[in-house]
C-alpha atoms as a PDB file:
ATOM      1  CA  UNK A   1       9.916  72.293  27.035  1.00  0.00           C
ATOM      2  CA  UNK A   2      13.845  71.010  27.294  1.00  0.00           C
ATOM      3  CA  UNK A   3      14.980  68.602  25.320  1.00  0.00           C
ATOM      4  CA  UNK A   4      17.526  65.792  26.480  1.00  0.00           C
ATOM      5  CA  UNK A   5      19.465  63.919  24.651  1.00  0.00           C
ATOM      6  CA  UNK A   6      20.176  60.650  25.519  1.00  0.00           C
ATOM      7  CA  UNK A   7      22.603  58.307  23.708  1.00  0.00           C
ATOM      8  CA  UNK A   8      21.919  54.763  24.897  1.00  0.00           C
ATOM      9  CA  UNK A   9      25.045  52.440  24.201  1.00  0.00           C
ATOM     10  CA  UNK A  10      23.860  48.884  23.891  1.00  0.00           C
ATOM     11  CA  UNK A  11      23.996  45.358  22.544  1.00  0.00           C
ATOM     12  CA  UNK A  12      21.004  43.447  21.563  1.00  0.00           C
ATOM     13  CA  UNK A  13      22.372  40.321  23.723  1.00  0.00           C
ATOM     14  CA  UNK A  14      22.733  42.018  26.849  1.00  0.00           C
ATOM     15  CA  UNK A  15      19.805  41.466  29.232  1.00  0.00           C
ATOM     16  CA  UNK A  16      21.064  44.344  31.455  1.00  0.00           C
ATOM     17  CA  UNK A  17      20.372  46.777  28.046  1.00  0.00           C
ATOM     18  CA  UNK A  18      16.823  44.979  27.912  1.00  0.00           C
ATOM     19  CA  UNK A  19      16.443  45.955  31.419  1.00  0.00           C
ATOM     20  CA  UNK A  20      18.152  49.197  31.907  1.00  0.00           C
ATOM     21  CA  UNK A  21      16.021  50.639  29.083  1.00  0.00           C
ATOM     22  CA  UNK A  22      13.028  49.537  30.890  1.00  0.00           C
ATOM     23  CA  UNK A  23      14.111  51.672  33.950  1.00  0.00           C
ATOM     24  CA  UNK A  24      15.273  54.210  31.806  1.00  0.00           C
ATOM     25  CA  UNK A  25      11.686  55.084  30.125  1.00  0.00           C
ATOM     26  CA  UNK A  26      10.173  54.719  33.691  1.00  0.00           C
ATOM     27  CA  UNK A  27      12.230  57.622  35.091  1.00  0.00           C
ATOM     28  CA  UNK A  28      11.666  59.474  31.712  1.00  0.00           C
ATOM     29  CA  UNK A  29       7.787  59.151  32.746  1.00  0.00           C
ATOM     30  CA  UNK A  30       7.966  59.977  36.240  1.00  0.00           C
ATOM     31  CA  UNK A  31      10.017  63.375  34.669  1.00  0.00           C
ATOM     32  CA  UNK A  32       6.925  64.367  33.199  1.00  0.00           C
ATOM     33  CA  UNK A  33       5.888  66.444  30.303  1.00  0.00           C
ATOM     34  CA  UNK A  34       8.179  69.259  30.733  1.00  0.00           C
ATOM     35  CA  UNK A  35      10.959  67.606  29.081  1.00  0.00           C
ATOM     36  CA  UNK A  36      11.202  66.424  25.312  1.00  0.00           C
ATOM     37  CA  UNK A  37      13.746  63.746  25.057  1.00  0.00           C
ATOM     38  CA  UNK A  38      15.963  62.251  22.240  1.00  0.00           C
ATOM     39  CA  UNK A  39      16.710  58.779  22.659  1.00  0.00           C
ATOM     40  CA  UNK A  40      19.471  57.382  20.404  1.00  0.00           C
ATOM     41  CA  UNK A  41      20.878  53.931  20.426  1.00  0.00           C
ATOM     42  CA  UNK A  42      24.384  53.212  19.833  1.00  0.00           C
ATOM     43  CA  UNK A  43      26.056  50.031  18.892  1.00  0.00           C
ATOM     44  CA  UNK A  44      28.636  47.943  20.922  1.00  0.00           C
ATOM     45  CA  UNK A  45      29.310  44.655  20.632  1.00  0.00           C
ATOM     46  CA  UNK A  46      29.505  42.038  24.015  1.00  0.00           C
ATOM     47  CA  UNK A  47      30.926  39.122  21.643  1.00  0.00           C
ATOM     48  CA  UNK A  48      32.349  40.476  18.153  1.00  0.00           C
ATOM     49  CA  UNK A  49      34.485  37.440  18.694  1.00  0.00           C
ATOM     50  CA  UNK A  50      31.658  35.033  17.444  1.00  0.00           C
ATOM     51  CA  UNK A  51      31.612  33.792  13.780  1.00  0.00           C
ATOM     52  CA  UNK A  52      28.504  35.077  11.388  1.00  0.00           C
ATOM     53  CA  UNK A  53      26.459  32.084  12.152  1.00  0.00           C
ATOM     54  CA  UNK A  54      26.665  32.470  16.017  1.00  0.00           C
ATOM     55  CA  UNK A  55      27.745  29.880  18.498  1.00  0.00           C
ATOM     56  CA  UNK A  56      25.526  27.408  20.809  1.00  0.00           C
ATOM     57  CA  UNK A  57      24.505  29.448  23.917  1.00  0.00           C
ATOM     58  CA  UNK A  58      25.039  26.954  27.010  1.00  0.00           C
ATOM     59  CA  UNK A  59      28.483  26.167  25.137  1.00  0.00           C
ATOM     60  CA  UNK A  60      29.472  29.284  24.537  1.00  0.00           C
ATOM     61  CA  UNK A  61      28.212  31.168  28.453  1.00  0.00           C
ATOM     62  CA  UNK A  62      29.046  28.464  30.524  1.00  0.00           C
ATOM     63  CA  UNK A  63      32.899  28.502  29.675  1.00  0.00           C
ATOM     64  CA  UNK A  64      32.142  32.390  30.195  1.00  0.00           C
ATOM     65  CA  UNK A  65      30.479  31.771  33.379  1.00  0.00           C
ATOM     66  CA  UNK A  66      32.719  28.678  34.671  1.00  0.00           C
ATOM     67  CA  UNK A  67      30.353  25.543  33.920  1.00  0.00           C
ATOM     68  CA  UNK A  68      26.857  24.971  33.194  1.00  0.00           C
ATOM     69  CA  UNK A  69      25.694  25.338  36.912  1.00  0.00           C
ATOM     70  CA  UNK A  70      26.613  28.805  37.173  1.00  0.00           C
ATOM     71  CA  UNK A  71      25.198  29.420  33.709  1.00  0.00           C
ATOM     72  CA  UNK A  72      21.511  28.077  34.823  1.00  0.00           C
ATOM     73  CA  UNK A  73      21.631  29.544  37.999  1.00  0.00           C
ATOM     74  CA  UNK A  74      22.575  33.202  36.300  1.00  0.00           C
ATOM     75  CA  UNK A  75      19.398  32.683  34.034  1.00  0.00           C
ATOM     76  CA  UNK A  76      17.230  31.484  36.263  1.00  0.00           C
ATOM     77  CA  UNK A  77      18.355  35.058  38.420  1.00  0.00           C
ATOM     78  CA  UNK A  78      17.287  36.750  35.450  1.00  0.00           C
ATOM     79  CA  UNK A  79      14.239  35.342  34.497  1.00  0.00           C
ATOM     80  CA  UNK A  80      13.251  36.272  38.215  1.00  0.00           C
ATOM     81  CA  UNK A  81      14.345  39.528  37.583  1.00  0.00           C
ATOM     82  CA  UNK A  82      12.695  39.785  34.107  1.00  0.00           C
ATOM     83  CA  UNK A  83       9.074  38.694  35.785  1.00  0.00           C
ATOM     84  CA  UNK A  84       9.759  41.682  38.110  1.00  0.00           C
ATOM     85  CA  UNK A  85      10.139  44.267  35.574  1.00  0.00           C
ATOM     86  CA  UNK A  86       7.735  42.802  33.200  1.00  0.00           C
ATOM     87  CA  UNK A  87       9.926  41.293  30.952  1.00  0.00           C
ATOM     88  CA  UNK A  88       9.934  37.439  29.895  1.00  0.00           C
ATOM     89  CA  UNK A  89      13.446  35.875  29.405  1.00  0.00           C
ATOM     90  CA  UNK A  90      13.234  32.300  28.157  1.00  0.00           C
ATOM     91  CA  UNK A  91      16.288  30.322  27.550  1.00  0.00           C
ATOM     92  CA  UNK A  92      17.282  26.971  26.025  1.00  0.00           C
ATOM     93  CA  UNK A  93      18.967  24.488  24.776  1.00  0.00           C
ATOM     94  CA  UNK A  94      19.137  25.818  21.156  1.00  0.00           C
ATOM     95  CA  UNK A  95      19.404  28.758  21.626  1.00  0.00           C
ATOM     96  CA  UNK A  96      22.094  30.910  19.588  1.00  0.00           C
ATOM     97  CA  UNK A  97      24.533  33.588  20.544  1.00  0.00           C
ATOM     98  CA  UNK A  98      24.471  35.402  17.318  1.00  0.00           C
ATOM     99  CA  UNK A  99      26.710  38.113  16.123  1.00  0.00           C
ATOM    100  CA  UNK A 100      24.781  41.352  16.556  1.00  0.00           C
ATOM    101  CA  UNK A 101      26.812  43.488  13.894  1.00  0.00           C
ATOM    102  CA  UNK A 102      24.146  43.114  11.213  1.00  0.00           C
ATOM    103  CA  UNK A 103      21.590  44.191  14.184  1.00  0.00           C
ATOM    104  CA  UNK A 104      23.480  46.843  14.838  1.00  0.00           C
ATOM    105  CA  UNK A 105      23.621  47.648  11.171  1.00  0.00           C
ATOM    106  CA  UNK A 106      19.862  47.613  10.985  1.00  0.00           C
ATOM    107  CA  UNK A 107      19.893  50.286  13.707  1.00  0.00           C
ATOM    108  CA  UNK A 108      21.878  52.585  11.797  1.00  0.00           C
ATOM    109  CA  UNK A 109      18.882  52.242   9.164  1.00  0.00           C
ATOM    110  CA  UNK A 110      16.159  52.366  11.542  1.00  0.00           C
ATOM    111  CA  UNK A 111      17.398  55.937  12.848  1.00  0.00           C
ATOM    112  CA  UNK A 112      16.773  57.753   9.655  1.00  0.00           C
ATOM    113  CA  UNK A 113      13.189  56.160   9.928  1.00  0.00           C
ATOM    114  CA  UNK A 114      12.912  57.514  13.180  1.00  0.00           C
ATOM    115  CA  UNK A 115      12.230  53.605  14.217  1.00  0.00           C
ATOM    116  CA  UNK A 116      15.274  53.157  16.435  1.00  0.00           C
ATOM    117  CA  UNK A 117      13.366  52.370  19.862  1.00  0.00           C
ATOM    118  CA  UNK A 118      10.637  50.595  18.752  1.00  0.00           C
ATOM    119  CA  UNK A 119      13.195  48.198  16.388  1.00  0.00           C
ATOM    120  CA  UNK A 120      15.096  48.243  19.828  1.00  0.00           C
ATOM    121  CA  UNK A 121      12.276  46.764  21.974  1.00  0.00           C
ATOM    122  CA  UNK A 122      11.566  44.557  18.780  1.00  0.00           C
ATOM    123  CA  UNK A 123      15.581  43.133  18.762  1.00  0.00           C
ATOM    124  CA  UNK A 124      15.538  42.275  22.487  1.00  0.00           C
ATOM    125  CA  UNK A 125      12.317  40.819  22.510  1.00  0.00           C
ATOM    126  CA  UNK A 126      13.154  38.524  19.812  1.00  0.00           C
ATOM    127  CA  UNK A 127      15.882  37.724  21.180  1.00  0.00           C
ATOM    128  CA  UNK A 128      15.374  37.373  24.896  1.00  0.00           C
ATOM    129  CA  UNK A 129      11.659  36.060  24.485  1.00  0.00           C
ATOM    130  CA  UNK A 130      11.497  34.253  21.672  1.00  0.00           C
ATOM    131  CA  UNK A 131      15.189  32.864  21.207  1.00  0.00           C
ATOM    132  CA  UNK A 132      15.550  34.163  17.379  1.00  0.00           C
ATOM    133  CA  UNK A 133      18.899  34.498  16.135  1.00  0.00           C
ATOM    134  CA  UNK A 134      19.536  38.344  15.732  1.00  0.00           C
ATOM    135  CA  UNK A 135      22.467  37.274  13.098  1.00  0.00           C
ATOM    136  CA  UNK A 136      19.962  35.878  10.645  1.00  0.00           C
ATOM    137  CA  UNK A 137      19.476  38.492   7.961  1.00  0.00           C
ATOM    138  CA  UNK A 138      15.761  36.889   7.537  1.00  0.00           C
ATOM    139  CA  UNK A 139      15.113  37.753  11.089  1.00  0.00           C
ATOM    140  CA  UNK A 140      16.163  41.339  10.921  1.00  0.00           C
ATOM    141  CA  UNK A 141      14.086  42.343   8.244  1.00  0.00           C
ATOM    142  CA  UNK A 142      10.945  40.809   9.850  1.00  0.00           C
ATOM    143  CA  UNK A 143      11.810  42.904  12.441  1.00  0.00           C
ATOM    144  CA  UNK A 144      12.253  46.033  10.086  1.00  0.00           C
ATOM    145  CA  UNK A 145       8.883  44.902   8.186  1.00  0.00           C
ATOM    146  CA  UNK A 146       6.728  44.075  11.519  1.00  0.00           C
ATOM    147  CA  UNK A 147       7.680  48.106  12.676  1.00  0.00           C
ATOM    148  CA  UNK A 148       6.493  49.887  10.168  1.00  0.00           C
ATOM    149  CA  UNK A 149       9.988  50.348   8.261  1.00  0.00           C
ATOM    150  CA  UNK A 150       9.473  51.796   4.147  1.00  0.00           C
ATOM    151  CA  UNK A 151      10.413  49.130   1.549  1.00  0.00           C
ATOM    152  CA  UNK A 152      12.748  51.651   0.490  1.00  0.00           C
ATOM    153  CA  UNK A 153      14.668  51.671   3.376  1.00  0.00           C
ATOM    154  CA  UNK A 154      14.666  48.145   3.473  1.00  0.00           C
ATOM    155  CA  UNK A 155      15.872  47.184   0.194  1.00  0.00           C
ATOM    156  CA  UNK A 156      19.052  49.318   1.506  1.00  0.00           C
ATOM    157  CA  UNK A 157      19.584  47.514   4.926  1.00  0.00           C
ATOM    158  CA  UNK A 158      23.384  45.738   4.771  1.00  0.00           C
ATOM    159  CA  UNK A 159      24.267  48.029   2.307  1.00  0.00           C
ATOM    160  CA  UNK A 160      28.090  49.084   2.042  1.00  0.00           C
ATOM    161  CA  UNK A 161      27.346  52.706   3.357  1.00  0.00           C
ATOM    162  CA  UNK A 162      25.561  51.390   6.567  1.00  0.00           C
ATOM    163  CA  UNK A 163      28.304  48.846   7.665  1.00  0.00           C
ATOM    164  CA  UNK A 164      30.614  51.684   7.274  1.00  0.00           C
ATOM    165  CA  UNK A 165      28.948  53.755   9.622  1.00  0.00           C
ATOM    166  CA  UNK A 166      28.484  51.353  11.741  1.00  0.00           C
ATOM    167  CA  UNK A 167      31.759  50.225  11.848  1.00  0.00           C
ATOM    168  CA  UNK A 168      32.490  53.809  12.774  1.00  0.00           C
ATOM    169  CA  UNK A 169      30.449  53.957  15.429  1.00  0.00           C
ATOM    170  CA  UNK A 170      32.192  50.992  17.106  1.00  0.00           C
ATOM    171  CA  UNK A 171      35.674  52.308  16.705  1.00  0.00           C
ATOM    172  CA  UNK A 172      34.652  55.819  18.588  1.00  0.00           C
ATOM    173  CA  UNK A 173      32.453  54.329  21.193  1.00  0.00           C
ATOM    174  CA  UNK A 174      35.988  52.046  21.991  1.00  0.00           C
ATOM    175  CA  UNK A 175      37.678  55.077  22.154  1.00  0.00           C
ATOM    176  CA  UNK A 176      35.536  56.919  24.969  1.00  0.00           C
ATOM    177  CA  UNK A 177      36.415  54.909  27.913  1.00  0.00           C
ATOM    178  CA  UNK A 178      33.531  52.448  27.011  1.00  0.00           C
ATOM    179  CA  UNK A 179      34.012  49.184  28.540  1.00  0.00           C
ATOM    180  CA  UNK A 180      30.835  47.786  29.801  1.00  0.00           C
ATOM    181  CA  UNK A 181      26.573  48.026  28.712  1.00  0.00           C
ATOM    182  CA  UNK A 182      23.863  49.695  29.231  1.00  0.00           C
ATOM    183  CA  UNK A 183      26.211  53.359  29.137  1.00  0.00           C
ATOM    184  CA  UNK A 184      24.095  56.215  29.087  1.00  0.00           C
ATOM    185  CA  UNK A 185      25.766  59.304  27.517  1.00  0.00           C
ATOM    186  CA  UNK A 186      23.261  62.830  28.414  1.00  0.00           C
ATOM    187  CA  UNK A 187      23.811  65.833  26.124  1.00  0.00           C
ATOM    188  CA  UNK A 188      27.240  64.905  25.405  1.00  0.00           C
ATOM    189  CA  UNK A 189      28.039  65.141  28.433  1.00  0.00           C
ATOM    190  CA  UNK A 190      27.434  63.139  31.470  1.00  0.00           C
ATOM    191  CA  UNK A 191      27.870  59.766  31.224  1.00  0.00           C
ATOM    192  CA  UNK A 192      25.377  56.619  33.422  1.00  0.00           C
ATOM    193  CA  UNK A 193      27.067  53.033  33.630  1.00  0.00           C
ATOM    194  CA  UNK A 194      24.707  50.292  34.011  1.00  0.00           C
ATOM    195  CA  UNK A 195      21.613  49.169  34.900  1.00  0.00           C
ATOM    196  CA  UNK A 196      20.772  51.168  37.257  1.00  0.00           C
ATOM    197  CA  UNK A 197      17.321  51.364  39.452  1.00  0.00           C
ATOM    198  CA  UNK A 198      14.516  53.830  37.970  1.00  0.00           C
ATOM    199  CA  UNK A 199      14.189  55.686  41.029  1.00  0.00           C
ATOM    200  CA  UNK A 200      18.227  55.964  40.704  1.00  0.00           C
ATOM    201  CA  UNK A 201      17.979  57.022  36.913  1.00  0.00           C
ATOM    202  CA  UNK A 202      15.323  59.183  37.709  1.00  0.00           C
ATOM    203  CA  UNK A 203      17.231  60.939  40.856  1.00  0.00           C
ATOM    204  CA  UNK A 204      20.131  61.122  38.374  1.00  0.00           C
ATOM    205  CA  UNK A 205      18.221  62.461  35.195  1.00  0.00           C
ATOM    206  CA  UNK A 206      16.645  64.980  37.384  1.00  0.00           C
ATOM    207  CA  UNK A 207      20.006  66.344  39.045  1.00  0.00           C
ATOM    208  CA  UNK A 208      21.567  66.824  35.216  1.00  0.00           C
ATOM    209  CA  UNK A 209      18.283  68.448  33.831  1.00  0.00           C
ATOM    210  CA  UNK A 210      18.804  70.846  37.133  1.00  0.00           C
ATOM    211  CA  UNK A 211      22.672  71.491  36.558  1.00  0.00           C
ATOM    212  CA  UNK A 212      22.029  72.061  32.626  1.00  0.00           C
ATOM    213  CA  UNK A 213      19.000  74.648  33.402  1.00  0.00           C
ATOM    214  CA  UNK A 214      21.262  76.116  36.023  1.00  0.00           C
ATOM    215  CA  UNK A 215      24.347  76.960  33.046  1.00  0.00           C
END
């Protein structure tokens, strides 16, 4: 059995992440058995302009998008999108663009639980479905609590070492030519931008896996 490595580079406000991983882990199943892989998420940050308490989302995305028309009909795409995939996106009018460092943060801690998809899944969903506001520290450890994370580990999320880290990762992600989310980085090296079709990911995934038995 191989084992794959794949890095996914993502932000916990980005619908295309929500979705990309979706198409992602249907390619990984149409793969097969023959393959162990390693998925590990990796921060980057779509707004780390917004304040700690987050900003109002029509306000914020429809000066982003060019007015509030544009805004609706981009969500409304989405949601049709979403129903597609199997994904619910619901949207309104107080709903919150957070600051996602802290998320992020609690991803660094979820990975040495070996939690880091499922808290993943958990972050969008609560985000995208249920309109919480993934800056709220309250909020994050639900999330930790609801998937199973140790009390040990999370009496230590937001502590000093983790925002280090994480701050880490950010700087070296910006340094790799890493503009845009979902990025999908195989085995160190081959890099997928965006959120691509499964049959597309899984043509792709399948042509690495080839080239890397082939060295």
């Amino acid at each position: 059995m191989a084992d794959i490595r794949i890095d996914i580079i993502a932000d916990y406000v980005c619908p295309w992440c929500y979705l990309g991983y979706t198409r992602l882990s249907q390619a990984i199943e149409q793969l097969g058995d023959d393959y162990k892989f390693d998925l590990r998420w990796q921060p980057f940050e779509l707004h780390p302009e917004i304040p700690a308490e987050g900003v109002e989302r029509d306000a914020y995305l429809s000066r982003k998008f060019g007015s509030q028309e544009k805004l609706n009909e981009v969500s409304h795409a989405l949601q049709q999108i979403g129903i597609q995939e199997g994904l619910e996106f619901n949207f309104s009018e107080e709903d919150i663009v957070p600051n996602t460092f802290l998320a992020h943060q609690l991803m660094t801690r979820a990975k040495s639980s070996v939690l880091g998809t499922p808290i993943a899944l958990a972050l969008f969903e609560a985000y995208f479905t249920h309109g919480k506001n993934l800056g709220d520290k309250s909020v994050l450890i639900k999330i930790a609590e609801d998937a199973g994370m140790e009390k040990s580990e999370i009496e230590n999320l937001f502590c000093l070492e983790d925002q280090v880290l994480t701050e880490k990762k950010l700087k070296h992600l910006s340094t790799i030519d890493i503009h845009s989310v979902p990025t999908y980085v195989i085995n160190d090296k081959f890099m997928i931008q965006g959120a691509h079709t499964a049959d597309s990911l899984f043509k792709t995934l399948h042509d690495i896996i080839e080239n890397e038995e082939l060295e």
